[in-house]
C-alpha atoms as a PDB file:
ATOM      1  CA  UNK A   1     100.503  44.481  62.358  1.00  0.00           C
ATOM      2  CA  UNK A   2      97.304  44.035  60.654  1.00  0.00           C
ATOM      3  CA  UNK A   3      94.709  46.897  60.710  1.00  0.00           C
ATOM      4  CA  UNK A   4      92.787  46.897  64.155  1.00  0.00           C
ATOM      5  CA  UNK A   5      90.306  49.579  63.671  1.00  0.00           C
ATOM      6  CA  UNK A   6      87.105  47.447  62.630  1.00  0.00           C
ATOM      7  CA  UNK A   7      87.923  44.911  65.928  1.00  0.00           C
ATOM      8  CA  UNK A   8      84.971  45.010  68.422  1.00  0.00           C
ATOM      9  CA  UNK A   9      85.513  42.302  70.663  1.00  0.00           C
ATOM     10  CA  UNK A  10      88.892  41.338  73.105  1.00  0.00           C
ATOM     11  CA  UNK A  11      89.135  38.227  74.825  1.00  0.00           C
ATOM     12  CA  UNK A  12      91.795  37.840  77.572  1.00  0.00           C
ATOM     13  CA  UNK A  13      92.623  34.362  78.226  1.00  0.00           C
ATOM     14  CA  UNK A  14      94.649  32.319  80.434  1.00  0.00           C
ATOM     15  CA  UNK A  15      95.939  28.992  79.379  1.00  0.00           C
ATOM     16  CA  UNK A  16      93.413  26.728  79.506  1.00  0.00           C
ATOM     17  CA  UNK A  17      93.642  22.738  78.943  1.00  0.00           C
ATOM     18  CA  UNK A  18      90.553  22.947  77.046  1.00  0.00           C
ATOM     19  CA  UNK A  19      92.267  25.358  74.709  1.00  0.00           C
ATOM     20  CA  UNK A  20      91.656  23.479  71.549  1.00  0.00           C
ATOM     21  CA  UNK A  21      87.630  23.515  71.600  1.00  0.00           C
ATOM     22  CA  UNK A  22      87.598  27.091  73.659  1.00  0.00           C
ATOM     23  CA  UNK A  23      89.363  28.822  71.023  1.00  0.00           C
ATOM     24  CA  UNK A  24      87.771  27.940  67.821  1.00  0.00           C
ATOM     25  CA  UNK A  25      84.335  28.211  69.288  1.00  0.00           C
ATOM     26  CA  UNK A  26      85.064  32.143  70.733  1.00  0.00           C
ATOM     27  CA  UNK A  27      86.323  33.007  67.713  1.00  0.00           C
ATOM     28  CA  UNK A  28      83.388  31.209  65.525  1.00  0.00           C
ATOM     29  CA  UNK A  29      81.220  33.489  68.005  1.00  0.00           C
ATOM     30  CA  UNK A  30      82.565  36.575  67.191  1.00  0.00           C
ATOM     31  CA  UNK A  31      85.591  37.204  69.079  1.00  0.00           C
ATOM     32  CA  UNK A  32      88.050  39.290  66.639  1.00  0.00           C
ATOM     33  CA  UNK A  33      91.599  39.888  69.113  1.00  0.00           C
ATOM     34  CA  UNK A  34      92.559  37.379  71.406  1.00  0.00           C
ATOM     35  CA  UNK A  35      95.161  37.614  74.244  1.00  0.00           C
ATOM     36  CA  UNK A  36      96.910  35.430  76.094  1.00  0.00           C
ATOM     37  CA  UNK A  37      96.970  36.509  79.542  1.00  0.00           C
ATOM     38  CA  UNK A  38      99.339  34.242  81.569  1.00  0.00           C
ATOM     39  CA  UNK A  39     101.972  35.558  83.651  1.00  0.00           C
ATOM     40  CA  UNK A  40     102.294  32.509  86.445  1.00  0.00           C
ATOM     41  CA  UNK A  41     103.281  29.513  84.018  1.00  0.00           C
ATOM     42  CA  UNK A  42     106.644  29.419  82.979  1.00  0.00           C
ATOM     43  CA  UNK A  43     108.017  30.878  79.562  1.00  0.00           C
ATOM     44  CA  UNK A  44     108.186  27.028  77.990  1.00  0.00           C
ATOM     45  CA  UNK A  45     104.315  26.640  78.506  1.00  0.00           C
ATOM     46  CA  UNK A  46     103.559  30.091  77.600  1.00  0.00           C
ATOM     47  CA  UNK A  47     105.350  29.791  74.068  1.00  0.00           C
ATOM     48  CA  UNK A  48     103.927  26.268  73.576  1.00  0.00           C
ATOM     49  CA  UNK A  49     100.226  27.630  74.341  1.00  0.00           C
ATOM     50  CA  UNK A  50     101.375  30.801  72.279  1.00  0.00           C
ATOM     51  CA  UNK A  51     102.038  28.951  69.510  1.00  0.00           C
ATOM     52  CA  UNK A  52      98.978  26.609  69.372  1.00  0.00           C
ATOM     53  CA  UNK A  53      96.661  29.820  69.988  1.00  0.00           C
ATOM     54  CA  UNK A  54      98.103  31.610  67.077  1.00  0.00           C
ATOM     55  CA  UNK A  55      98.578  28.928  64.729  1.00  0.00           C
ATOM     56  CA  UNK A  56      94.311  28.621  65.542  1.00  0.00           C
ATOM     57  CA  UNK A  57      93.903  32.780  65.232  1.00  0.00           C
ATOM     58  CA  UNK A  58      95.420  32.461  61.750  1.00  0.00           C
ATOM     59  CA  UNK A  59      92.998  29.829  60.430  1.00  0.00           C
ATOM     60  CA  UNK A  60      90.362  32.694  61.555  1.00  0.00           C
ATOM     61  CA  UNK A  61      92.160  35.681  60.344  1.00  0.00           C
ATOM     62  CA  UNK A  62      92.510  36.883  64.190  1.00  0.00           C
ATOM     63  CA  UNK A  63      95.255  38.804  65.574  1.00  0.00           C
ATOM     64  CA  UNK A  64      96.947  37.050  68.608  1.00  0.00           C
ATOM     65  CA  UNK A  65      98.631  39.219  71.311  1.00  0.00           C
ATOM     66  CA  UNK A  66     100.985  37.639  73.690  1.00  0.00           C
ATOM     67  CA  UNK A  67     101.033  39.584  77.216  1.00  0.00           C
ATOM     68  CA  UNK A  68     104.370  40.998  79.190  1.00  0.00           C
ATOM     69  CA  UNK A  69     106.757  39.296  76.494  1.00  0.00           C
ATOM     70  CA  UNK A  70     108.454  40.776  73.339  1.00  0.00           C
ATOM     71  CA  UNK A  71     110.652  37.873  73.478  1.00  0.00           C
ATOM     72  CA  UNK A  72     107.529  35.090  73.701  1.00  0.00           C
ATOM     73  CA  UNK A  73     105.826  37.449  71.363  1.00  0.00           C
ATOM     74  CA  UNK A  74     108.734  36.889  68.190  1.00  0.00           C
ATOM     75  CA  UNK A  75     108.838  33.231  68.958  1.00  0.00           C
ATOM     76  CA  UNK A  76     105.395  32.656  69.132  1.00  0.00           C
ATOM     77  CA  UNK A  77     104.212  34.313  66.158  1.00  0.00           C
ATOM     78  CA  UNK A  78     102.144  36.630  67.656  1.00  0.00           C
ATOM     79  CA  UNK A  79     100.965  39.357  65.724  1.00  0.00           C
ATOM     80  CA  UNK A  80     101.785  41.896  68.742  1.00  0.00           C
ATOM     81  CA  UNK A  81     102.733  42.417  72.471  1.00  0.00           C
ATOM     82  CA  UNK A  82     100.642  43.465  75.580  1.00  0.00           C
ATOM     83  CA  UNK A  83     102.898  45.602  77.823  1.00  0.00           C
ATOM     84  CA  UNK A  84     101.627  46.647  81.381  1.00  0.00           C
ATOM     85  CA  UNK A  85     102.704  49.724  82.754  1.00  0.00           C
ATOM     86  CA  UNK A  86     104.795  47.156  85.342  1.00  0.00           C
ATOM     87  CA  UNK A  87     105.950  45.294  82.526  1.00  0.00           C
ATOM     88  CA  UNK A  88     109.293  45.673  80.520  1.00  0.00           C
ATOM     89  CA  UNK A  89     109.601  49.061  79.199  1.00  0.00           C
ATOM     90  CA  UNK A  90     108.392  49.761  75.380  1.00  0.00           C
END
């Protein structure tokens, strides 16, 4: 897990089918963690939009958390896991 102690600023993000310009452009504006926040679409879509977002968070040296999903999380490449006090336990 890479050092988060300089990060300032946290996006949350559902999937979005503008994903591909969104993403690049937060990130060239400063965003330094990004989440993907999706707990409606099923666990295909969520590790194919997992994988695109951190395959783009990479290229900016971003950490990408997947939400609710250690599973999703490993097979995404995510560089961690958001867990809700409602979600699995940790």
């Amino acid at each position: 897990m890479p050092d988060l102690s300089s990060r300032r600023l946290y996006l949350c993000v559902a999937h979005r089918d503008d994903m591909a310009t969104f993403l690049p452009a937060v990130l060239r504006g400063g965003v330094d963690i990004v989440q993907l926040r999706e707990k409606e679409l099923p666990d295909a879509v969520r590790l194919a939009t997992g994988r695109f977002m951190a395959s783009i968070c990479r290229e900016f040296g971003v950490p990408f958390i997947m939400n609710d999903s250690p599973e999703l999380a490993l097979e995404s490449g995510a560089d961690g896991v958001h867990v809700g006090q409602d979600d699995v336990s940790v």
